[in-house]
C-alpha atoms as a PDB file:
ATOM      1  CA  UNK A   1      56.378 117.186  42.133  1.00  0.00           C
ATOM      2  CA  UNK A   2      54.316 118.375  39.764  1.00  0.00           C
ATOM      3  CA  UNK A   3      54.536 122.281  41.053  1.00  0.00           C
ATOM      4  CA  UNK A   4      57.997 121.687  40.669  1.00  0.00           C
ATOM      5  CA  UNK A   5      57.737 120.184  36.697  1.00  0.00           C
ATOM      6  CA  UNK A   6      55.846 123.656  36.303  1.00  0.00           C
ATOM      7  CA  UNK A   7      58.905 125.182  36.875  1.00  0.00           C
ATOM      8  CA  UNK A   8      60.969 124.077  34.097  1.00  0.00           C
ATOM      9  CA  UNK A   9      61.414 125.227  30.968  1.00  0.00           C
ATOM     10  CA  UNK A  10      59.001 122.785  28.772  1.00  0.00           C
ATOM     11  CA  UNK A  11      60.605 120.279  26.366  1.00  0.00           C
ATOM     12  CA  UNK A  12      59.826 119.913  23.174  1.00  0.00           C
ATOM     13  CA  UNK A  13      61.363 117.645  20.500  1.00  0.00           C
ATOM     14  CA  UNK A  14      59.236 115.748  17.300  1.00  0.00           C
ATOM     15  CA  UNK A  15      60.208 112.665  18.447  1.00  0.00           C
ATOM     16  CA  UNK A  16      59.252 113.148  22.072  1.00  0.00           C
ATOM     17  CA  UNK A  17      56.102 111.071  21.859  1.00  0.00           C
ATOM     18  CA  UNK A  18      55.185 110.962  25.426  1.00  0.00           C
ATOM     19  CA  UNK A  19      56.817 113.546  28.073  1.00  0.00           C
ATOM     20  CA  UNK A  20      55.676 114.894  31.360  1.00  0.00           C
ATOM     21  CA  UNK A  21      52.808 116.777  30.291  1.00  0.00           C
ATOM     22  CA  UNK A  22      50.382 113.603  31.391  1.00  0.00           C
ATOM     23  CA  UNK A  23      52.253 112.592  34.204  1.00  0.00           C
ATOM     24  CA  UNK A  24      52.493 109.173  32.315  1.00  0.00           C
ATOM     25  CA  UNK A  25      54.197 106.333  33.597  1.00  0.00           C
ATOM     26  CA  UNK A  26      56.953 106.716  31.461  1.00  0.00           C
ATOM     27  CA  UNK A  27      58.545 108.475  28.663  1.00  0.00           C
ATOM     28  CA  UNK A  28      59.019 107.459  25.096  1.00  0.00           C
ATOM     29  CA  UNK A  29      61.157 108.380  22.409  1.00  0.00           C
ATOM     30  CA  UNK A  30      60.656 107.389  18.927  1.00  0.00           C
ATOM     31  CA  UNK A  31      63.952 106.280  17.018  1.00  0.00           C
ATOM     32  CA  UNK A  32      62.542 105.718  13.900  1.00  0.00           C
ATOM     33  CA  UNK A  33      59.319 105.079  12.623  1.00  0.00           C
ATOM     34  CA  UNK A  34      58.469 101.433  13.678  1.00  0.00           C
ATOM     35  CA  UNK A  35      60.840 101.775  16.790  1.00  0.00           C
ATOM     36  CA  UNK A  36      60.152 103.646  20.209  1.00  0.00           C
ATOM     37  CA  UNK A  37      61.817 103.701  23.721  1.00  0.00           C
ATOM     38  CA  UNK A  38      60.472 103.400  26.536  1.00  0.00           C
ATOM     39  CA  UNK A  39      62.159 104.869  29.838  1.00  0.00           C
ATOM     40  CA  UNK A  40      61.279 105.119  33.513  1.00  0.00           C
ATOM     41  CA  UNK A  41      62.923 104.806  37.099  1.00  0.00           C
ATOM     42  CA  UNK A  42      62.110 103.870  40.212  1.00  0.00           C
ATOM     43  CA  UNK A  43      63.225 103.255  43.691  1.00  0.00           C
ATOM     44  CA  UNK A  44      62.080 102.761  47.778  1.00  0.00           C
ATOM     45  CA  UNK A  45      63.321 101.361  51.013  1.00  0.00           C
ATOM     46  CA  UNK A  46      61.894  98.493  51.789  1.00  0.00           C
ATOM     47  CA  UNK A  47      58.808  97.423  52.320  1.00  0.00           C
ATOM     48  CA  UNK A  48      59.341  93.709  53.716  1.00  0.00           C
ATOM     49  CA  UNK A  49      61.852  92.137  56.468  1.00  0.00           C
ATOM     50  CA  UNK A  50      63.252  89.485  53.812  1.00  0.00           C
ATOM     51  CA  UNK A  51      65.866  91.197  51.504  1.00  0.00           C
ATOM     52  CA  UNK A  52      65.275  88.756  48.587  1.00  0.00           C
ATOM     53  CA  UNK A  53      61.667  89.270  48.293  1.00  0.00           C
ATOM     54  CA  UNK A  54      61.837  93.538  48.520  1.00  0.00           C
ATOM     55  CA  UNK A  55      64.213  92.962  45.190  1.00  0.00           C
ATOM     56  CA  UNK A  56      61.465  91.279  43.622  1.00  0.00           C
ATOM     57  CA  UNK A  57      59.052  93.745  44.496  1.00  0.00           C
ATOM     58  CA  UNK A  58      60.785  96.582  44.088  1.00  0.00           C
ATOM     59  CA  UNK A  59      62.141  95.084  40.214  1.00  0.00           C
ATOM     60  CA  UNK A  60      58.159  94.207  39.242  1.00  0.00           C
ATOM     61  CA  UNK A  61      57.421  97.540  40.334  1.00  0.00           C
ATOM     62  CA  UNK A  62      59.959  99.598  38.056  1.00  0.00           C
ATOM     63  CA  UNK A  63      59.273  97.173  35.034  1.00  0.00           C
ATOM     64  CA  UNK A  64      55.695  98.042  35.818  1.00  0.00           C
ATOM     65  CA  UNK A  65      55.911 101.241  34.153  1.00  0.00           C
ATOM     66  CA  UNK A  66      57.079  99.406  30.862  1.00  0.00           C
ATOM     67  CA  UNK A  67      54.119  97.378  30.538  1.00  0.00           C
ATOM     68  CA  UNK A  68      51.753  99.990  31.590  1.00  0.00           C
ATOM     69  CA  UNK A  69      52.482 101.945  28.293  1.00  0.00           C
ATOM     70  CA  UNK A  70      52.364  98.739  25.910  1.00  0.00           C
ATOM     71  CA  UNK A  71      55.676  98.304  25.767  1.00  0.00           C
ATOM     72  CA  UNK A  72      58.503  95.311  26.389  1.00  0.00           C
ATOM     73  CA  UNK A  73      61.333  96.155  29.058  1.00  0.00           C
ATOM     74  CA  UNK A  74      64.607  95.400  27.515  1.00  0.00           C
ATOM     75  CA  UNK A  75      67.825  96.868  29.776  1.00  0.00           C
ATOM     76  CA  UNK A  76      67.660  97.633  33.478  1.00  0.00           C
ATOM     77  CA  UNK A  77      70.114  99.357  35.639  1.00  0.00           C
ATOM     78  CA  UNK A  78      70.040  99.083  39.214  1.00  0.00           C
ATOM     79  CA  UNK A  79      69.724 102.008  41.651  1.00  0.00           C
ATOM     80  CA  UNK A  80      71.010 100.755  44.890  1.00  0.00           C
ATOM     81  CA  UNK A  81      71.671 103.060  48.529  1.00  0.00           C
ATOM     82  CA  UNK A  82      73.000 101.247  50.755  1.00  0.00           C
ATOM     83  CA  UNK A  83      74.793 101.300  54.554  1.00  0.00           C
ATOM     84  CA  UNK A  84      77.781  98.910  53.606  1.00  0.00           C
ATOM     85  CA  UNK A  85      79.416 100.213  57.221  1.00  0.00           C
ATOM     86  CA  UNK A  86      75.949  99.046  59.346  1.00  0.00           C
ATOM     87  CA  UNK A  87      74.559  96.079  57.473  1.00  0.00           C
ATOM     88  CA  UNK A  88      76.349  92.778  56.359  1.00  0.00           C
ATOM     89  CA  UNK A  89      76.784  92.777  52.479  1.00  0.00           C
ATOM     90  CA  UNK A  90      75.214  89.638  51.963  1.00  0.00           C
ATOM     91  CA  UNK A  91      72.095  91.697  52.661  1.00  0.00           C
ATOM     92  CA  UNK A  92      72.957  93.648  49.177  1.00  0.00           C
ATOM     93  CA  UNK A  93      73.360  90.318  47.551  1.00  0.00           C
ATOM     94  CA  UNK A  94      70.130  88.905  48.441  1.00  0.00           C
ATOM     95  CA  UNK A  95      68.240  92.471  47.271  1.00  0.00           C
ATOM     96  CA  UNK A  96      70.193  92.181  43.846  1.00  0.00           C
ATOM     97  CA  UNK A  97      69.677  88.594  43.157  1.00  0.00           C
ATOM     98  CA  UNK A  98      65.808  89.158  43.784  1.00  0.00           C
ATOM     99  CA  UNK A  99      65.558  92.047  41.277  1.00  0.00           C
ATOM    100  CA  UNK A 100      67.740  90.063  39.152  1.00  0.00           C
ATOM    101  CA  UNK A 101      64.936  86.992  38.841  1.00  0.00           C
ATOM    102  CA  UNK A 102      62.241  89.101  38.095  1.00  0.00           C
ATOM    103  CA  UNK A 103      64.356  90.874  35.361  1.00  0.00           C
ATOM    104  CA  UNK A 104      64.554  87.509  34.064  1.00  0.00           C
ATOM    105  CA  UNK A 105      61.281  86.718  34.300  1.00  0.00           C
ATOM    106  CA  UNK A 106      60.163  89.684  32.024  1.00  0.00           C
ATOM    107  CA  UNK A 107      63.061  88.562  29.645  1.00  0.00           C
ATOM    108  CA  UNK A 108      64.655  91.667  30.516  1.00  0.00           C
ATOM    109  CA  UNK A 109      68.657  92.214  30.346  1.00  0.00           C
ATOM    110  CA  UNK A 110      70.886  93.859  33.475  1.00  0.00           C
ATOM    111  CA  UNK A 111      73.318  95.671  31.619  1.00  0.00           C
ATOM    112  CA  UNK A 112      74.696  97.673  35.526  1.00  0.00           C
ATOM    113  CA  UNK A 113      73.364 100.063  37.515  1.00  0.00           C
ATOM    114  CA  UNK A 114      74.773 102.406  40.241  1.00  0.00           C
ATOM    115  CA  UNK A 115      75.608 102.346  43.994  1.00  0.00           C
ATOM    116  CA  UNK A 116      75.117 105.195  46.764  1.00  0.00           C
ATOM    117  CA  UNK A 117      76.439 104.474  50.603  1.00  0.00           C
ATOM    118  CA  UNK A 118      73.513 106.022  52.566  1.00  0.00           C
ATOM    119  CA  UNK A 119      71.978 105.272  56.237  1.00  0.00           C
ATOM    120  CA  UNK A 120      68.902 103.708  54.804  1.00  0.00           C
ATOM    121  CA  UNK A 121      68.764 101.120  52.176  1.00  0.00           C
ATOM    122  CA  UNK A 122      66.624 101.626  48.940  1.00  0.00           C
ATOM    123  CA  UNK A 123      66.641  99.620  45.905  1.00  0.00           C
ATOM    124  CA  UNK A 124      64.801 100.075  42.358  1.00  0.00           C
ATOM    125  CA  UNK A 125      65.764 100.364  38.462  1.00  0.00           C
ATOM    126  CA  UNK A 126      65.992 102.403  35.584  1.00  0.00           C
ATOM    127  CA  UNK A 127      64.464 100.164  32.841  1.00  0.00           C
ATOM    128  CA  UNK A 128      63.966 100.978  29.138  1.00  0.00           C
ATOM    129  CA  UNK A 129      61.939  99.287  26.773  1.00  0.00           C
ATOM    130  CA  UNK A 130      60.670  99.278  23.197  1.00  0.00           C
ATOM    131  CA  UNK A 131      56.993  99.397  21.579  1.00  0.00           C
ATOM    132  CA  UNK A 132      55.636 100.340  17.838  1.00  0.00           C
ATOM    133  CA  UNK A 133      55.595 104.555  18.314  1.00  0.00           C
ATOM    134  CA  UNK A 134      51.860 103.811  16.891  1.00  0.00           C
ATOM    135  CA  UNK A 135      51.054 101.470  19.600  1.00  0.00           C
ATOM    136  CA  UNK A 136      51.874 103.362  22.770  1.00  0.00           C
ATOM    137  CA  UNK A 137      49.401 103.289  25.280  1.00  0.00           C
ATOM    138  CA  UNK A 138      49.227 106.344  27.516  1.00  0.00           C
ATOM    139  CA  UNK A 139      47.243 107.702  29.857  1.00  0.00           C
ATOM    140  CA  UNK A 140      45.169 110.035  27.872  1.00  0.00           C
ATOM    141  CA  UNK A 141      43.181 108.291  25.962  1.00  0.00           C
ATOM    142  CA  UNK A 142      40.070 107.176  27.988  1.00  0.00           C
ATOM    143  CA  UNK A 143      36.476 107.949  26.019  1.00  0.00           C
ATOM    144  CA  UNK A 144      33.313 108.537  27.739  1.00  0.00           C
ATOM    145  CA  UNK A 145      31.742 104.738  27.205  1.00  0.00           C
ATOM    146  CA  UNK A 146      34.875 103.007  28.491  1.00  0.00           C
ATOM    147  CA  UNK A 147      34.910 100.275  30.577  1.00  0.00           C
ATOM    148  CA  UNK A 148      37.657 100.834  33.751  1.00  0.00           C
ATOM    149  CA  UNK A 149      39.588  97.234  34.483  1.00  0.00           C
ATOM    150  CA  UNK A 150      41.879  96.230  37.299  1.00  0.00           C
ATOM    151  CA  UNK A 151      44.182  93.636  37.062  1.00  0.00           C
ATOM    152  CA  UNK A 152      45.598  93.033  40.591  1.00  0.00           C
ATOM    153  CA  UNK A 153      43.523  93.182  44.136  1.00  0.00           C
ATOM    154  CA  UNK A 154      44.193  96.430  46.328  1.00  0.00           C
ATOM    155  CA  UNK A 155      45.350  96.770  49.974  1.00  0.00           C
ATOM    156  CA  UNK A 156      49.402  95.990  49.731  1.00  0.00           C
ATOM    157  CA  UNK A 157      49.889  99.380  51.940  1.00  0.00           C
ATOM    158  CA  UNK A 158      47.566  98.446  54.206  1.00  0.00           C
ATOM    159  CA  UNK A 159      49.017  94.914  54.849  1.00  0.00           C
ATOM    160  CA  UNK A 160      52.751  96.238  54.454  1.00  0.00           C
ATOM    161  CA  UNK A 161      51.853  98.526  57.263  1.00  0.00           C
ATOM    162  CA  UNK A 162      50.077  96.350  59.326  1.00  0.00           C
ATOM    163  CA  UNK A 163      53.434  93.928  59.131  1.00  0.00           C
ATOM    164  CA  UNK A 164      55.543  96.139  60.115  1.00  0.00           C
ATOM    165  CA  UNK A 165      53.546  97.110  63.388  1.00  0.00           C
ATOM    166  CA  UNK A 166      53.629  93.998  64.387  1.00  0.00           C
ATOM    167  CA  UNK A 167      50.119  93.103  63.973  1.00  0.00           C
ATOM    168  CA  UNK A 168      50.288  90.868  60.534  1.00  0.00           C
ATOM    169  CA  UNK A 169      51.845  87.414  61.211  1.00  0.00           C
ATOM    170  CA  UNK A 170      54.440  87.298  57.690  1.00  0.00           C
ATOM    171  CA  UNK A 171      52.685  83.976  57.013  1.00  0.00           C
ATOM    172  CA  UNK A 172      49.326  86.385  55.847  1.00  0.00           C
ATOM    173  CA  UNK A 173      51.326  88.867  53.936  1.00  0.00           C
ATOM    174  CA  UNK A 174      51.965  85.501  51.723  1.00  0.00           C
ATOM    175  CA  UNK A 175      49.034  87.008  49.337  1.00  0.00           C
ATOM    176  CA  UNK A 176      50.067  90.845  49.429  1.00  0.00           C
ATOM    177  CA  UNK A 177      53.571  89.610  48.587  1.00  0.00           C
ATOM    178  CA  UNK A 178      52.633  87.191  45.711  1.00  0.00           C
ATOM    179  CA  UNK A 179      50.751  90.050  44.134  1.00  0.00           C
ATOM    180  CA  UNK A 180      53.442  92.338  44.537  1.00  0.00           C
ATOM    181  CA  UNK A 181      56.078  89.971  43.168  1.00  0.00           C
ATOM    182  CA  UNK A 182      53.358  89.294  40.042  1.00  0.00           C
ATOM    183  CA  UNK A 183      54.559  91.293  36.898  1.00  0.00           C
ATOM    184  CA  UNK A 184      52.230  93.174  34.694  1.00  0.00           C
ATOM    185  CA  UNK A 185      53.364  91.342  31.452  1.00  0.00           C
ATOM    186  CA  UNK A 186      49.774  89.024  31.591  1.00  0.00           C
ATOM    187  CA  UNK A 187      47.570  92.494  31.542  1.00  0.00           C
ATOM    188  CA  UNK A 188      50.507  94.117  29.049  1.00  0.00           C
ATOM    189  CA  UNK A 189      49.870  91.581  26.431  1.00  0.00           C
ATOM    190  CA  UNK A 190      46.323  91.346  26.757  1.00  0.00           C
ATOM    191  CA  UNK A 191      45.456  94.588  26.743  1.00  0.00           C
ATOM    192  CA  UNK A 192      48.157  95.027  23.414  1.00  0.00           C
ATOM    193  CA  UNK A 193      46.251  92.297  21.573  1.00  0.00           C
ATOM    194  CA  UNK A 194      43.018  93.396  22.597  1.00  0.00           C
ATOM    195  CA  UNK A 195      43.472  97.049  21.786  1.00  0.00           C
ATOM    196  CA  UNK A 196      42.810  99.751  24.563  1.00  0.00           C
ATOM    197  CA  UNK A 197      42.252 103.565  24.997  1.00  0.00           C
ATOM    198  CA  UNK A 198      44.191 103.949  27.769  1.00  0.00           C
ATOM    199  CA  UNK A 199      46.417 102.635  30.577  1.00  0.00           C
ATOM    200  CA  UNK A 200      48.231 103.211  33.696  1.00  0.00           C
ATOM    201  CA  UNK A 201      49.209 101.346  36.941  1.00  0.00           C
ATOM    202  CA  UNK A 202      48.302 101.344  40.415  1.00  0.00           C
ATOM    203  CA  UNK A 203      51.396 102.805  42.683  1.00  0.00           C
ATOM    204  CA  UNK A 204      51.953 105.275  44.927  1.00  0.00           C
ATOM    205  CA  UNK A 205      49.258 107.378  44.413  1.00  0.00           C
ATOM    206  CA  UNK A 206      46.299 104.621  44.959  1.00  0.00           C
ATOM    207  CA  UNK A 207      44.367 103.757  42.706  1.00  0.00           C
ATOM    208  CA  UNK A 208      41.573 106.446  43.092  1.00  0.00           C
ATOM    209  CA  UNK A 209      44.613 109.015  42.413  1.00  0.00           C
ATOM    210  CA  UNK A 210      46.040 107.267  39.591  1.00  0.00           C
ATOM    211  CA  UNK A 211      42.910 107.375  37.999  1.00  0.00           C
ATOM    212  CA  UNK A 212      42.520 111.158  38.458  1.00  0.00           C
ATOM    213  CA  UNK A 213      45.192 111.448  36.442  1.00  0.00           C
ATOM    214  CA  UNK A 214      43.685 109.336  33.937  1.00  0.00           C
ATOM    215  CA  UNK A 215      40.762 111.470  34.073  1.00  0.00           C
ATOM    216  CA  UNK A 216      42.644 114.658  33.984  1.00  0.00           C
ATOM    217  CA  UNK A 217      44.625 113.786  30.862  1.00  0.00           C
ATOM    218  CA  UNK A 218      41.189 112.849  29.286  1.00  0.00           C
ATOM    219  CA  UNK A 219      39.704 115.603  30.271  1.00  0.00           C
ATOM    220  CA  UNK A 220      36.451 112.563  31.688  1.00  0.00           C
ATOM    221  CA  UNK A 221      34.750 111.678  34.141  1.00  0.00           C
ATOM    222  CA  UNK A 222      36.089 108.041  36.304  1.00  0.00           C
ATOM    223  CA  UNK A 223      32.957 106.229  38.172  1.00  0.00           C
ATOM    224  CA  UNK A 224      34.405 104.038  40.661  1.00  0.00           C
ATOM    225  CA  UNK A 225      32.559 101.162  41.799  1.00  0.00           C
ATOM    226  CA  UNK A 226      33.706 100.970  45.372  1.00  0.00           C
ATOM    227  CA  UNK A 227      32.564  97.216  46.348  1.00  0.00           C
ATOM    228  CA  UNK A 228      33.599  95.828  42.814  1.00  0.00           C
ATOM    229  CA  UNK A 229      37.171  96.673  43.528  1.00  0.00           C
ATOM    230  CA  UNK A 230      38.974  93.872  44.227  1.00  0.00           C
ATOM    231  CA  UNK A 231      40.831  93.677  47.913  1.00  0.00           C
ATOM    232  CA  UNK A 232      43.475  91.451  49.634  1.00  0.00           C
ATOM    233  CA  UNK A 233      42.399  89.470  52.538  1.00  0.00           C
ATOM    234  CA  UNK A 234      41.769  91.455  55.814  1.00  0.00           C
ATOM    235  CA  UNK A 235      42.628  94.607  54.243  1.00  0.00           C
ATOM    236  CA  UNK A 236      39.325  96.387  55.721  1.00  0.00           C
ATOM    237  CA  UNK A 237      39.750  94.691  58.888  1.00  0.00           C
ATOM    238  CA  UNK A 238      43.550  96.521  59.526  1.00  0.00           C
ATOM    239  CA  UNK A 239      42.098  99.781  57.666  1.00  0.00           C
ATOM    240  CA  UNK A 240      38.989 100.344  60.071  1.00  0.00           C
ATOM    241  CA  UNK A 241      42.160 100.273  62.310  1.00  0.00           C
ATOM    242  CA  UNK A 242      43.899 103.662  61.506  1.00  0.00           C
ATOM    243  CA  UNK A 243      46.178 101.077  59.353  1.00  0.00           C
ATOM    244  CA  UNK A 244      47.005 102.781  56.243  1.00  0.00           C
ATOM    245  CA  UNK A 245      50.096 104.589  54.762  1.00  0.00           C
ATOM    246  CA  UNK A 246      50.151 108.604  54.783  1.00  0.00           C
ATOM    247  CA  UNK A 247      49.698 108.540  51.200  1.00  0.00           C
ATOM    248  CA  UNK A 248      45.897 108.405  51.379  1.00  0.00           C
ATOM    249  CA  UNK A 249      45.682 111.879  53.174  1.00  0.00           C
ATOM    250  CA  UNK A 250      47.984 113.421  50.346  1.00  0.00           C
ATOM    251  CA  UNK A 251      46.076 111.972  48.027  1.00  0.00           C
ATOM    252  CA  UNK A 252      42.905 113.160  48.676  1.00  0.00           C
ATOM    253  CA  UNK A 253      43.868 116.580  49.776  1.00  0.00           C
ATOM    254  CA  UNK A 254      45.200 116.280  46.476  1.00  0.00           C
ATOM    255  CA  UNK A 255      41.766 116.061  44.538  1.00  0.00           C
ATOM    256  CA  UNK A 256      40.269 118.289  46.884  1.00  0.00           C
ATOM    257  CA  UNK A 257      36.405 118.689  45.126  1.00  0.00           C
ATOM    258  CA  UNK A 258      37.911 116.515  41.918  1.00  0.00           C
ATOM    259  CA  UNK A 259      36.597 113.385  44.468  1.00  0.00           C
ATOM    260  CA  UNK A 260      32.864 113.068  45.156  1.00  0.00           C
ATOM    261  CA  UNK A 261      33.184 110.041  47.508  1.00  0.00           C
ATOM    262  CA  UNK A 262      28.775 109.528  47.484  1.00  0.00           C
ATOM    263  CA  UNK A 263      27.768 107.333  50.519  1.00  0.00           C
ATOM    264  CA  UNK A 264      31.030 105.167  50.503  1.00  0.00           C
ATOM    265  CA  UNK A 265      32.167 104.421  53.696  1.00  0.00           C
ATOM    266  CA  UNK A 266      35.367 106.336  54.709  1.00  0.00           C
ATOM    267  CA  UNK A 267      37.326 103.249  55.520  1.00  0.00           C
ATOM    268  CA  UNK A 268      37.292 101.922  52.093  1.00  0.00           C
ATOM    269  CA  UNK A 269      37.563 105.219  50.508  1.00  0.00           C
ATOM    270  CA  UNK A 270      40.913 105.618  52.420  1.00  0.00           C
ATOM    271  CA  UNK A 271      42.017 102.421  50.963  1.00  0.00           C
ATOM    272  CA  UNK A 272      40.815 103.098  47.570  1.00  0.00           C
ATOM    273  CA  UNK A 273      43.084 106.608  48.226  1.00  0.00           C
ATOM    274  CA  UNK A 274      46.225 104.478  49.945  1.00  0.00           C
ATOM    275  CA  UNK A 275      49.448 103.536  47.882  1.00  0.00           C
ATOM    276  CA  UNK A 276      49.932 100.451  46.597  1.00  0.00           C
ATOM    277  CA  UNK A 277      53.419  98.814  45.336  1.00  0.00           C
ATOM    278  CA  UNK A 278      53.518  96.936  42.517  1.00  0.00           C
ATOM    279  CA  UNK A 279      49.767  97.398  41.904  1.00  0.00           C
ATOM    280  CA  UNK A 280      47.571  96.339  39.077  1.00  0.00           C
ATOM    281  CA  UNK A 281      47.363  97.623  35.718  1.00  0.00           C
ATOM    282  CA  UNK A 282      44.034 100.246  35.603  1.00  0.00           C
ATOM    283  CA  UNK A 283      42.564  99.258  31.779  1.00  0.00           C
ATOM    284  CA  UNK A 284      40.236 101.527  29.837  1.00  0.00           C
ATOM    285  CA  UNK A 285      38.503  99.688  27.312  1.00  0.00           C
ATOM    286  CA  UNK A 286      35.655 100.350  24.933  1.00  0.00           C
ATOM    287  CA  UNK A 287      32.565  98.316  25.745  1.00  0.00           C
ATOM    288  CA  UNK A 288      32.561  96.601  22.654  1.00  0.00           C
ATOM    289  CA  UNK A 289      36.200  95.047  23.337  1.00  0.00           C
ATOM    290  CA  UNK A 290      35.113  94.746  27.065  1.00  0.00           C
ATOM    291  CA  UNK A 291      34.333  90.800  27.062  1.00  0.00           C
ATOM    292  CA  UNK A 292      37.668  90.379  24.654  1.00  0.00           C
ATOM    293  CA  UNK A 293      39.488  92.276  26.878  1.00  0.00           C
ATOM    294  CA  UNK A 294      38.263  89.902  29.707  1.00  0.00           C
ATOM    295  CA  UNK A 295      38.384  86.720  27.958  1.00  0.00           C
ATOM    296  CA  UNK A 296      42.143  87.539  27.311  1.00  0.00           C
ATOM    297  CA  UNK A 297      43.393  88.583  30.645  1.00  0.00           C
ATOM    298  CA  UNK A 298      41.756  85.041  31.861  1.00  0.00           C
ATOM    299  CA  UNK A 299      44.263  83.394  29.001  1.00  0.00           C
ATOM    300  CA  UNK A 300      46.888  85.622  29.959  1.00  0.00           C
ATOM    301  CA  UNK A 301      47.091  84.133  33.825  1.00  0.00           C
ATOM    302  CA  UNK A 302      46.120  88.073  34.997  1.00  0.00           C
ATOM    303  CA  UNK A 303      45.337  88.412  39.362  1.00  0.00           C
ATOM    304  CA  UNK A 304      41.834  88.601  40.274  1.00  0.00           C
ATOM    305  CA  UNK A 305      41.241  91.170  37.631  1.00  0.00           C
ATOM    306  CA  UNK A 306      37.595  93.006  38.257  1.00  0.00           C
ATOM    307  CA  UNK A 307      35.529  95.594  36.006  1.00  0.00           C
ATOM    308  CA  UNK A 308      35.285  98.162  38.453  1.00  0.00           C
ATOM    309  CA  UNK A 309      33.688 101.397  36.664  1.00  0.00           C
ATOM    310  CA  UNK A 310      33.026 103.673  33.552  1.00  0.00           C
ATOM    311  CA  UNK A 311      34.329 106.321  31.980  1.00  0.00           C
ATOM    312  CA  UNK A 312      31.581 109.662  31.915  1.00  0.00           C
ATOM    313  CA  UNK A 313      31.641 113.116  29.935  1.00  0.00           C
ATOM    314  CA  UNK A 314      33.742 115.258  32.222  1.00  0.00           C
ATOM    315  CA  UNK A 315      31.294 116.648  34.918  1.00  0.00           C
ATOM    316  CA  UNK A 316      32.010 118.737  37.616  1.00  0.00           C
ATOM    317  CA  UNK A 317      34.743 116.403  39.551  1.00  0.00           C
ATOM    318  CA  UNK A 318      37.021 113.803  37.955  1.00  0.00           C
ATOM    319  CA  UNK A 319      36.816 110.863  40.384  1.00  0.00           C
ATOM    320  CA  UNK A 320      32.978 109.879  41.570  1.00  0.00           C
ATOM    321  CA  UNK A 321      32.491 106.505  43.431  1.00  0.00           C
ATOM    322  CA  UNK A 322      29.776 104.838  44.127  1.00  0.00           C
END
């Protein structure tokens, strides 16, 4: 994607405050000068057999975008593709009403969406939101010194996977779904309150190449502290497998030399690499708002958050772990 972003002609506007320069999570527009938009999309087939739960899923995971920029999610549309002709509709109505009680959770409105007849079903939203223009968290802003937080344990490809070969009873993929389902509104308003340098989720890229982007728009350093990282239950065990999605081979042939893996062992690098769906929130904070920043996510009923590295001048590679 992003060799094909180099190919268009760049935008420029004074009120675009956040484009795709960054490769942020989402874009955002100011309207006026105490008033911003946020906008993002997002869509996949599914990842579980019951059609109720992938809407929740796949909802937290579009309105994760919103909160990983500071802001509030106000409006969704739904994005739906579906195989009316092979499927019984009732299928469609179970997907919808589970994206629709996670909008409501988040306090968000459905305002309509948009329907495609295809051979495979996916499901997601376009969500917009709203934040103070001078309280926009992006991904840019991490300072040597910081203090790298995750809000949500890591392994929900490995599990998915592992489910859908048959080798994951759905009673254990209880925990990778309840994390899934979880919104990022707890680590949202902690992190607001608190005050942060930067921000992004955990998705598609894992969360060792979310945080190269992180690094990359910081132009730092990222330390990873492999064992702090928080996992979900057996997620080594199905790993040291082969069990993993193909992300984690794009991913790191995407860093190339930008990851200096040290002595970790390969298995959990691979995991730290593989994509995750409806991940955590990844929280750069200065040290001295470090124990705030903790203390609040505990108030805020955050998952299992960790502090799992530290933010470095930039050195030779962006990613190390350790």
């Amino acid at each position: 994607m992003a060799q094909v972003l180099r190919q268009l002609p760049p935008v420029s506007h004074p009120d675009l405050l956040v484009g795709v320069e960054t490769f942020d999570d989402a874009g955002v527009f100011r309207l006026r000068a105490d008033l911003a938009v946020v906008q993002t999309v997002d869509f996949f087939p599914p990842l579980v057999d019951d059609p109720f739960v992938f809407g929740q899923i796949a909802a937290a995971n579009a309105l994760s975008d919103i909160y990983a920029m500071g802001g509030r999610p106000l409006t969704a549309l739904n994005i739906v593709c579906f195989p009316d002709k092979d499927l019984p509709v009732e299928i469609l109505s179970d997907i919808l009403r589970g994206g629709a009680e996670r909008l409501q959770a988040a306090g968000a409105v459905l305002v309509g969406g948009h329907s495609l007849r295809d051979s495979e079903i996916k499901y997601g939203l376009a969500v917009t939101g709203v934040v103070h223009p001078d309280r926009v968290i992006t991904n840019a802003g991490a300072r040597p010194g910081d203090q790298v937080v995750l809000t949500k344990p890591i392994g929900s490809g490995v599990l998915t996977s592992a489910a859908k070969s048959g080798k994951l009873p759905d009673a254990e993929l209880a925990e990778a779904i309840e994390t899934m389902i979880a919104l990022n509104e707890p680590g949202c308003r902690a992190m607001t309150d608190v005050g942060v340098s930067a921000a992004t989720d955990v998705t598609g890229f894992g969360l060792v190449g979310h945080a190269f982007e992180v690094a990359q728009a910081s132009h730092v350093t990222i330390m990873l502290d492999a064992f702090a990282v928080p996992l979900l239950a057996r997620t080594i065990e199905f790993a040291s497998q082969g069990i993993v999605t193909r992300a984690h081979k794009g991913t790191r042939n995407h860093l190339g030399d930008q990851l200096d893996v040290g002595r970790v062992d390969p298995v959990l690098v691979n995991v730290l690499c593989d994509a995750q769906t409806s991940g955590g929130l990844l929280i750069f904070v200065p040290p001295d708002r470090a124990d705030a920043l903790l203390t609040t996510l505990c108030a805020c009923g955050a998952q299992r958050w960790a502090v799992i590295g530290e933010v470095r001048e930039r050195e030779t590679c962006a990613i190390r772990l350790r």
